[in-house]
C-alpha atoms as a PDB file:
ATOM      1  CA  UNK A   1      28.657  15.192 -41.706  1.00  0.00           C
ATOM      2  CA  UNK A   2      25.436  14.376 -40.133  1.00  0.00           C
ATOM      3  CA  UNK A   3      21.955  16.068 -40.997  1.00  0.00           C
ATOM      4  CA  UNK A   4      19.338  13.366 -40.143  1.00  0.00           C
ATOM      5  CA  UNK A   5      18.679  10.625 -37.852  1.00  0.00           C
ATOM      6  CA  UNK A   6      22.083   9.291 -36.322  1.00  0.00           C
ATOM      7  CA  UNK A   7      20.701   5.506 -34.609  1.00  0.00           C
ATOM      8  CA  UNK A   8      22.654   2.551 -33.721  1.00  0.00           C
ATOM      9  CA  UNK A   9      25.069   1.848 -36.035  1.00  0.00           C
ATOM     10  CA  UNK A  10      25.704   4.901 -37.339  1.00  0.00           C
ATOM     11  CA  UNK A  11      25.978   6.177 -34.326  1.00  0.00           C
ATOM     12  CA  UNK A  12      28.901   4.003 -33.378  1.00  0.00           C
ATOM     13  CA  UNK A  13      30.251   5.013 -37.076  1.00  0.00           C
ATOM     14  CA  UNK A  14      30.365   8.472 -36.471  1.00  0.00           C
ATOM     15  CA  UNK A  15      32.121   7.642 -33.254  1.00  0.00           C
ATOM     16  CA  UNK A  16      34.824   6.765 -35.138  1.00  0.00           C
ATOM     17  CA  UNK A  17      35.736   9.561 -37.371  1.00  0.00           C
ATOM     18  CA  UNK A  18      38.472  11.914 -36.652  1.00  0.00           C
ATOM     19  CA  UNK A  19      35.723  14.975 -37.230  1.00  0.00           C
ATOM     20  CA  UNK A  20      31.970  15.025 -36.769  1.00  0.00           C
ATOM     21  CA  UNK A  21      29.995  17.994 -38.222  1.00  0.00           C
ATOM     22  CA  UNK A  22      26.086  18.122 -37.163  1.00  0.00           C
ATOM     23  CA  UNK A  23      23.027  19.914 -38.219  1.00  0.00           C
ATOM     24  CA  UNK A  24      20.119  20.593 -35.975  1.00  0.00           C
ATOM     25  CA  UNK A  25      17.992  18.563 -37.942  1.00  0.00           C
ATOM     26  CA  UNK A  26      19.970  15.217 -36.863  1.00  0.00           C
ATOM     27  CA  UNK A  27      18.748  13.065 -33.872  1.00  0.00           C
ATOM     28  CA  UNK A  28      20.996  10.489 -31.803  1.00  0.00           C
ATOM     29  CA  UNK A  29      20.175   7.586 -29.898  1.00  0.00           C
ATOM     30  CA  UNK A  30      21.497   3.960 -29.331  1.00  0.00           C
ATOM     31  CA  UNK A  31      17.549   2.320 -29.627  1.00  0.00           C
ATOM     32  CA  UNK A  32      18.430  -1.329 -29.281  1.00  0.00           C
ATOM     33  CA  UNK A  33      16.626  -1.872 -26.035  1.00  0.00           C
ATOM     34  CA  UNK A  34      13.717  -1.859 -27.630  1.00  0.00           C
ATOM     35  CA  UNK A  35      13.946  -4.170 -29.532  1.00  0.00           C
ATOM     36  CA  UNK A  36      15.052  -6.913 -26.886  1.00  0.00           C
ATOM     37  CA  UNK A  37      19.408  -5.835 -27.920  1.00  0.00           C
ATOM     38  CA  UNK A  38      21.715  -4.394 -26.534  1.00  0.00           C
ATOM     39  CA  UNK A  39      23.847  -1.021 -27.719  1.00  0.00           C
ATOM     40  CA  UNK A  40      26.428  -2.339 -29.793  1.00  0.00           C
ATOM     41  CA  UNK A  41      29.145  -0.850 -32.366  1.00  0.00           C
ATOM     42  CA  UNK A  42      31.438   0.380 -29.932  1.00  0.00           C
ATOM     43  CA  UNK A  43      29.169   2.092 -27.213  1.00  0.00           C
ATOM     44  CA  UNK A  44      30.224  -0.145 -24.506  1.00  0.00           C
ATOM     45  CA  UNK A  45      33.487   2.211 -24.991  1.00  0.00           C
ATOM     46  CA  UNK A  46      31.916   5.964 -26.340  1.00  0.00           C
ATOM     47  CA  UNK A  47      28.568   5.665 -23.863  1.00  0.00           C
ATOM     48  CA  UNK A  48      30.415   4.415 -21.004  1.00  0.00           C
ATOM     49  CA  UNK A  49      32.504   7.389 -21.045  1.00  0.00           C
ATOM     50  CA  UNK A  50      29.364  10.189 -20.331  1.00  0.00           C
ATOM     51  CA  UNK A  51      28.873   7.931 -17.211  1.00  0.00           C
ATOM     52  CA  UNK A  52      25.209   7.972 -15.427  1.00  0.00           C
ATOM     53  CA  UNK A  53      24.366   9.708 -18.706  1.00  0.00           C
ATOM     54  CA  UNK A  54      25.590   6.983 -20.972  1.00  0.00           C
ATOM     55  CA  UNK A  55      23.495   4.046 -18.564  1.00  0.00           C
ATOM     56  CA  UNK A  56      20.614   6.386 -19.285  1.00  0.00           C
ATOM     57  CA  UNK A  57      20.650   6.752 -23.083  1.00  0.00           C
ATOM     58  CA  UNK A  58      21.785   2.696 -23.337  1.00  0.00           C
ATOM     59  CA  UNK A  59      19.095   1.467 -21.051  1.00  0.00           C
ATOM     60  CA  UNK A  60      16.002   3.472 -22.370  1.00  0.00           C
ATOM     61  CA  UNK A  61      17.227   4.463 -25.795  1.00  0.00           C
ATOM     62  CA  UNK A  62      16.044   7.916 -25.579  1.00  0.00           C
ATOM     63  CA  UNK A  63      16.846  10.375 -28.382  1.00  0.00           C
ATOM     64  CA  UNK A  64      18.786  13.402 -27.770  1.00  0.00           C
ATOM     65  CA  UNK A  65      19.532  16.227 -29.820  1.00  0.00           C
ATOM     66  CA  UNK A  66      22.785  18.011 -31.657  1.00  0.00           C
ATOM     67  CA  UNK A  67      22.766  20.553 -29.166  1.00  0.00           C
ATOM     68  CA  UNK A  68      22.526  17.610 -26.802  1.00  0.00           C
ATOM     69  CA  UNK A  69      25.419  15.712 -28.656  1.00  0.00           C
ATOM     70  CA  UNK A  70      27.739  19.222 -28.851  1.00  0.00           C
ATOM     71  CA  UNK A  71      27.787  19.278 -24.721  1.00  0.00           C
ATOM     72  CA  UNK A  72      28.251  15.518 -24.701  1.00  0.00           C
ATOM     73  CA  UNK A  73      31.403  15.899 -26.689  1.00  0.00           C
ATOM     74  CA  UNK A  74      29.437  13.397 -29.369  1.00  0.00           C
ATOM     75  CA  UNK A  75      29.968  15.850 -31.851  1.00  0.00           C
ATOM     76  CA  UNK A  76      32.715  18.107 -32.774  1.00  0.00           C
ATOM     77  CA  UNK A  77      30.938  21.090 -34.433  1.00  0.00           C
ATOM     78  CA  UNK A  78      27.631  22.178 -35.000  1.00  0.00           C
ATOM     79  CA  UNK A  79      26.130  23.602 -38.391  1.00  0.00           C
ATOM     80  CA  UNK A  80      23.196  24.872 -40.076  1.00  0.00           C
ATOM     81  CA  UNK A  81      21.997  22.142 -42.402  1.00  0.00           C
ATOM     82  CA  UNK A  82      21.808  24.857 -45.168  1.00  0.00           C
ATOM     83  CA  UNK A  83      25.487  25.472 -44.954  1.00  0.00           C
ATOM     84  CA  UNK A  84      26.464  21.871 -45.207  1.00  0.00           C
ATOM     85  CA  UNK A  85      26.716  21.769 -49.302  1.00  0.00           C
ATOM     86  CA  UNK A  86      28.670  25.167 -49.168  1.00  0.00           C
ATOM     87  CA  UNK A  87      31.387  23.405 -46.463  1.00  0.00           C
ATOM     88  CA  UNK A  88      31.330  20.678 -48.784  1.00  0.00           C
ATOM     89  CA  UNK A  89      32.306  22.764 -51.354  1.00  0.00           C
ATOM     90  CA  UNK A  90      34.512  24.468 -49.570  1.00  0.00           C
ATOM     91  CA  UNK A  91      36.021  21.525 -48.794  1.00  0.00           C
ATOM     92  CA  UNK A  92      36.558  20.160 -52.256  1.00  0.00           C
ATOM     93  CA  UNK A  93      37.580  23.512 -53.561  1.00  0.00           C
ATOM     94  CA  UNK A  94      40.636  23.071 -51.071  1.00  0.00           C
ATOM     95  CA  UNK A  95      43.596  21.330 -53.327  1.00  0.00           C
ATOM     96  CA  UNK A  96      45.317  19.925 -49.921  1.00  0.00           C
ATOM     97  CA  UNK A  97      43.902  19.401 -46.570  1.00  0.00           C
ATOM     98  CA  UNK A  98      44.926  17.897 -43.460  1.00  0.00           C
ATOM     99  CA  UNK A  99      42.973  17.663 -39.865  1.00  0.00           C
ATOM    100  CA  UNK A 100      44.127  21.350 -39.299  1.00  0.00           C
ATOM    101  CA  UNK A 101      43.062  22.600 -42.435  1.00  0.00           C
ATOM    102  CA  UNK A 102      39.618  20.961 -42.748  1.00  0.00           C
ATOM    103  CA  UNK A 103      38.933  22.000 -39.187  1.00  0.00           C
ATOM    104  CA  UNK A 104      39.902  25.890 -39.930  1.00  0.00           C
ATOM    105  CA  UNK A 105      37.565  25.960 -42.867  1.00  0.00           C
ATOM    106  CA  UNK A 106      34.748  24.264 -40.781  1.00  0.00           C
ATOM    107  CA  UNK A 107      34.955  27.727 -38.179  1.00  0.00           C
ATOM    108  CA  UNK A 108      33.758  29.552 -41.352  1.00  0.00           C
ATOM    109  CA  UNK A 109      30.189  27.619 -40.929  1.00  0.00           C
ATOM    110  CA  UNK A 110      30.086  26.952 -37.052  1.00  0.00           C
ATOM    111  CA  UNK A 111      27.177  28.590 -35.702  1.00  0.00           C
ATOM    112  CA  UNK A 112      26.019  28.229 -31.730  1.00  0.00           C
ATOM    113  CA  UNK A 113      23.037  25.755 -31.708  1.00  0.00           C
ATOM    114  CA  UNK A 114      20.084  25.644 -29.505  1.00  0.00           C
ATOM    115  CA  UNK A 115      20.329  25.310 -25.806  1.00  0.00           C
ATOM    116  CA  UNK A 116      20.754  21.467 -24.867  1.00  0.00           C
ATOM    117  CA  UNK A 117      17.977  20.431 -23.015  1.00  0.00           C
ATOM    118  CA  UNK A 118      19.776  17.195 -21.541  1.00  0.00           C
ATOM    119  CA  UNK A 119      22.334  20.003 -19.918  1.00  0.00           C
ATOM    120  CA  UNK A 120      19.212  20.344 -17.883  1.00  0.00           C
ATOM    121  CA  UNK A 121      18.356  17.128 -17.482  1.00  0.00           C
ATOM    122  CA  UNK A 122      21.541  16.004 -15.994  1.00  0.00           C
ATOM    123  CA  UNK A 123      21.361  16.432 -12.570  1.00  0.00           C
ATOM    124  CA  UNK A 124      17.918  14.488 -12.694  1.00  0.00           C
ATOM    125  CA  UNK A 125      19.681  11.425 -14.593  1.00  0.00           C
ATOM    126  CA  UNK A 126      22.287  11.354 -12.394  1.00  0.00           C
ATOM    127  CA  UNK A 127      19.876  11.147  -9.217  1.00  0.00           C
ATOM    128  CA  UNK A 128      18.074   8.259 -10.951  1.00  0.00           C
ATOM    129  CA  UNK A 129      20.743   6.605 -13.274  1.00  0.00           C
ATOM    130  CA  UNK A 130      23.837   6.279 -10.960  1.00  0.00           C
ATOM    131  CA  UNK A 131      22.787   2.974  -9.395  1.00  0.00           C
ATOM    132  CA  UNK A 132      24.711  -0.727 -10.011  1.00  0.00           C
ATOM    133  CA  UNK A 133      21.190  -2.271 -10.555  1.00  0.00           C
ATOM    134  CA  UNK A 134      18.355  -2.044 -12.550  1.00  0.00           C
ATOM    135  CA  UNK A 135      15.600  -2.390  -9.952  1.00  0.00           C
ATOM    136  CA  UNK A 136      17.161   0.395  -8.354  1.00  0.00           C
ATOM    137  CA  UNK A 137      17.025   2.622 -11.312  1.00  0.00           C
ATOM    138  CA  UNK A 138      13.352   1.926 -12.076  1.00  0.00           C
ATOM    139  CA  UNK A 139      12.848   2.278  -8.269  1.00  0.00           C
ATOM    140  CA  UNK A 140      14.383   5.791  -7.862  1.00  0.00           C
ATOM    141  CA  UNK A 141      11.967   6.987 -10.278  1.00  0.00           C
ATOM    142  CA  UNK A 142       9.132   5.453  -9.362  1.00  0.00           C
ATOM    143  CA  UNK A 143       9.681   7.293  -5.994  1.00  0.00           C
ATOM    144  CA  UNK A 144      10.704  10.597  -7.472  1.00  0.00           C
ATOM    145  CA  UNK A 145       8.976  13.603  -4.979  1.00  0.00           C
ATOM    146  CA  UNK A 146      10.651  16.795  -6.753  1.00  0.00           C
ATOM    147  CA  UNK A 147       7.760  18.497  -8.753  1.00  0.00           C
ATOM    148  CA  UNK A 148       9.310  19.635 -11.584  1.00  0.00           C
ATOM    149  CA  UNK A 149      10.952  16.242 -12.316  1.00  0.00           C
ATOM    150  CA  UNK A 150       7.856  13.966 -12.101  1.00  0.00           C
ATOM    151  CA  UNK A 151       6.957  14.217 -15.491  1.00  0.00           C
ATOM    152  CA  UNK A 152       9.932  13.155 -17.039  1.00  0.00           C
ATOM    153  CA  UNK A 153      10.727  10.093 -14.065  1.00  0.00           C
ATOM    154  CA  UNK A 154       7.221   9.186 -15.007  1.00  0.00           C
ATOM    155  CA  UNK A 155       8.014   8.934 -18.909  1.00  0.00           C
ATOM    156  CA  UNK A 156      11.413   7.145 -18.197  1.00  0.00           C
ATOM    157  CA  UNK A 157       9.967   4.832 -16.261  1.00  0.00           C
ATOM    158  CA  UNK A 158       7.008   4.085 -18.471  1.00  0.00           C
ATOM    159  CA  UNK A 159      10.027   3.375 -21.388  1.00  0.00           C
ATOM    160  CA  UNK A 160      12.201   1.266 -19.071  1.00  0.00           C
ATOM    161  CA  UNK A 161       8.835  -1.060 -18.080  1.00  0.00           C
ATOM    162  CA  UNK A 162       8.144  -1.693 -21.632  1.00  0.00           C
ATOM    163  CA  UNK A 163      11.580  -2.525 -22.480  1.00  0.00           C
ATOM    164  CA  UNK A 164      13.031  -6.138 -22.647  1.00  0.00           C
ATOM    165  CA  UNK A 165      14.317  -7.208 -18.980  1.00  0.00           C
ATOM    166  CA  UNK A 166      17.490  -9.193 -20.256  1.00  0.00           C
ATOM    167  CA  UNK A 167      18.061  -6.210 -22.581  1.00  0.00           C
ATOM    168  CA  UNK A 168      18.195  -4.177 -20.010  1.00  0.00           C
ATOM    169  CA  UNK A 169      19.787  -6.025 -17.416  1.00  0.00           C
ATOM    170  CA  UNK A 170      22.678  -6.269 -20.007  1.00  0.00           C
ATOM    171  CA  UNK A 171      22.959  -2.843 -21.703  1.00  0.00           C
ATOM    172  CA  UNK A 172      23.649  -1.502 -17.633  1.00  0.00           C
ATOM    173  CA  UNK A 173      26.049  -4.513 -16.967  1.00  0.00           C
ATOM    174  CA  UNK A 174      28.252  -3.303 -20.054  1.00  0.00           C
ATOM    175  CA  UNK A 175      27.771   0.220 -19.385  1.00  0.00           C
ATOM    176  CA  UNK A 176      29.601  -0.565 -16.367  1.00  0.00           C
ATOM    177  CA  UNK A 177      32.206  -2.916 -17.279  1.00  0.00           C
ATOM    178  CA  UNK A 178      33.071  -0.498 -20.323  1.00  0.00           C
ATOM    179  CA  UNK A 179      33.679   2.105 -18.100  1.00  0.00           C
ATOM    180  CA  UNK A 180      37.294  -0.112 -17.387  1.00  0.00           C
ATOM    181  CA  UNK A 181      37.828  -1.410 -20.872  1.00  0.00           C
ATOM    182  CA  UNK A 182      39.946  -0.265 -23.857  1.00  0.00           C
ATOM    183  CA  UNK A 183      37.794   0.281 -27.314  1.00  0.00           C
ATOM    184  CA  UNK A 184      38.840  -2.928 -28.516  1.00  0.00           C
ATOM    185  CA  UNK A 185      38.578  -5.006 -25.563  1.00  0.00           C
ATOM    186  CA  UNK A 186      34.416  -3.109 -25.283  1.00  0.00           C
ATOM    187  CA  UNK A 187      34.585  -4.085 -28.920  1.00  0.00           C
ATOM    188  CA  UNK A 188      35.385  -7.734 -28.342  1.00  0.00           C
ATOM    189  CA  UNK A 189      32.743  -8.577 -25.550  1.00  0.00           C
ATOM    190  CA  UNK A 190      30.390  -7.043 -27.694  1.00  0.00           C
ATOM    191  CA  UNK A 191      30.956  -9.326 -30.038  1.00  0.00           C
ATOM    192  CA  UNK A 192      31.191 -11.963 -28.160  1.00  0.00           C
ATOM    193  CA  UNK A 193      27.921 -11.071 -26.779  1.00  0.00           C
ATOM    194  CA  UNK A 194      26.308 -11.128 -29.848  1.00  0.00           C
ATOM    195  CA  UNK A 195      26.545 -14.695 -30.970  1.00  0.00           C
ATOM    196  CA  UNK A 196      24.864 -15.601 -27.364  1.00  0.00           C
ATOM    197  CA  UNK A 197      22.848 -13.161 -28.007  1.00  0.00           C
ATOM    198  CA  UNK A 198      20.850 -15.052 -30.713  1.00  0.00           C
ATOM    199  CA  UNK A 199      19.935 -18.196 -28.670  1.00  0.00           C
ATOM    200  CA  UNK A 200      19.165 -16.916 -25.096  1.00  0.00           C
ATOM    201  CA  UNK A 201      18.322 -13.308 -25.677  1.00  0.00           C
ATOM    202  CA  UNK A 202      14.977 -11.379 -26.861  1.00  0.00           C
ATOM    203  CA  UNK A 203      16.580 -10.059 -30.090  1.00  0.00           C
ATOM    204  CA  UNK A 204      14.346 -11.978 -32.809  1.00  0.00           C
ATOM    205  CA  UNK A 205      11.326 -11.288 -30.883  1.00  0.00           C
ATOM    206  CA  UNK A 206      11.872  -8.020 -30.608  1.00  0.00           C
ATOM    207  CA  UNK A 207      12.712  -7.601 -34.363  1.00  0.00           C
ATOM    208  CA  UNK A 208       9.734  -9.402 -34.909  1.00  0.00           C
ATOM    209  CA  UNK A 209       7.684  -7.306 -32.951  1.00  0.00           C
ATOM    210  CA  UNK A 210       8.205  -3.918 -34.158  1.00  0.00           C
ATOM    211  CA  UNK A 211       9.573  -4.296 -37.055  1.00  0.00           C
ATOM    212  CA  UNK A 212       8.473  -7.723 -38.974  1.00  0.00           C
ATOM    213  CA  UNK A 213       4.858  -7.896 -38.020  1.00  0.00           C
ATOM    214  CA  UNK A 214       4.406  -4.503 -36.252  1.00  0.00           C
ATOM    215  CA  UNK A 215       2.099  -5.093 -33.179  1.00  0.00           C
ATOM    216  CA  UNK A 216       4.488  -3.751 -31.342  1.00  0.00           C
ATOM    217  CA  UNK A 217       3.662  -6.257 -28.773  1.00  0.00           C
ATOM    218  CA  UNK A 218       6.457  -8.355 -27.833  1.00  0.00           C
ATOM    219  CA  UNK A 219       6.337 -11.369 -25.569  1.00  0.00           C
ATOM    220  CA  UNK A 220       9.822 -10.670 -23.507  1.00  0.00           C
ATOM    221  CA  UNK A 221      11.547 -13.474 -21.358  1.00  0.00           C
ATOM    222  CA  UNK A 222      10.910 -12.501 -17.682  1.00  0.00           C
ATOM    223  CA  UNK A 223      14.351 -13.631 -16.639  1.00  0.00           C
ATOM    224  CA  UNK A 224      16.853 -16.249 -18.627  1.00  0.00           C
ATOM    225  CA  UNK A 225      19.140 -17.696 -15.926  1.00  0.00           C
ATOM    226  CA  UNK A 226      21.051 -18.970 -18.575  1.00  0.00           C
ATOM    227  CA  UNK A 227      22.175 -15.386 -19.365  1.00  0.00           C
ATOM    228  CA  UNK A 228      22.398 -13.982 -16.109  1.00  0.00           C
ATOM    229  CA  UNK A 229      25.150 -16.762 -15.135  1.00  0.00           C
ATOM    230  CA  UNK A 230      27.049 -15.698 -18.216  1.00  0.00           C
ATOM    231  CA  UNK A 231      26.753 -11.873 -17.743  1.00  0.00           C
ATOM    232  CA  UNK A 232      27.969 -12.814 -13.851  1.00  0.00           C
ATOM    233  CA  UNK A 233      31.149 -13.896 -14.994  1.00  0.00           C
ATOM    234  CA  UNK A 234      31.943 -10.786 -17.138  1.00  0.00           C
ATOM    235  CA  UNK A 235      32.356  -9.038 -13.785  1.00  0.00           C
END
């Protein structure tokens, strides 16, 4: 059950469960862009799935909401965060469930949540987000001539410039690759990824940055050739 904030790792968590109830209140995202990582605990395997829309929330870490999550297929049922504690109840008060069960009494609370604004968003993302590289991206919407979508390219492309280069570079490399990989092979370079991570990426800076000292101005690498020659190889 989710009724809050659902970032980075517990996004990936709730990935993994069999059922996942929302509220309205909660808010999902896979941040780690900024600050200098990559998306990690599995969404290699469950971002790479939603495609041009999974490069899009990986690279610039944007939130989205349940209503968002419900048309994603992030999410498996949507209720009123008032109802939660009575499903809970009604949960406990049940002397045997199984996936069938819990399921049939979660229909009781199910109510139809908000419009999802990303639903409207999605042909834009995939105009802008479908490309192999990252100058492309960040191109496309620099260049964006369609009115009613110049607002938002401008915002995305504001995010993407102050986001680490590496980090980014990366978090579209794996989007792609995941898009080929089993959960625990996604799981594995992930991992694998991590331990490089530490000595050639812009993770401690980043960490630093926003959360250690707060300026909120962090000194990225430019480019770490180092890391490119690795991330070359994963292909």
């Amino acid at each position: 059950m989710l009724d809050g904030y659902v970032l980075g790792g517990g996004f990936g968590l709730a990935q993994a469960c069999h059922i996942v109830v929302s509220s309205e209140k909660s808010r999902f995202a896979m941040p780690e862009t900024a600050i200098g990582f990559f998306p990690d605990v599995g969404a290699t395997h469950f971002l790479s799935r939603l495609d041009d829309i999974g490069v899009y929330m990986a690279i610039t870490g944007e939130q989205i909401s349940s209503s968002d999550a419900l048309y994603l297929d992030l999410i498996d049922y949507h209720v009123p965060s008032e109802q939660l504690q009575a499903l809970q109840e009604a949960l406990v008060d049940t002397p045997s469930l199984s996936k069938e069960g819990i399921e049939h009494i979660i229909t009781r609370f199910i109510t139809r949540p908000a419009e999802s604004e990303l639903k409207q968003l999605a042909k834009g993302i995939r105009k802008h987000f479908g490309f192999q590289h990252l100058d492309e991206i960040e191109q496309s919407l620099e260049n964006e001539q369609d009115e009613s979508l110049k607002t938002w390219t401008s915002k995305m492309l504001s995010i993407l410039q102050q986001r680490s280069f590496i980090a980014k570079q990366t978090s579209l490399k794996l989007q792609h690759l995941g898009r080929g990989l089993s959960l625990p092979q996604c799981m594995q370079l992930e991992r694998d990824l991590q331990d490089i991570w530490f000595e050639h990426g812009d993770f401690i800076e980043g960490v630093r940055a926003l959360i250690v000292d707060k300026d909120k101005q962090p000194q990225w690498q430019e480019r770490n050739p180092e890391l490119e020659q690795i991330l070359e190889k994963l292909s």
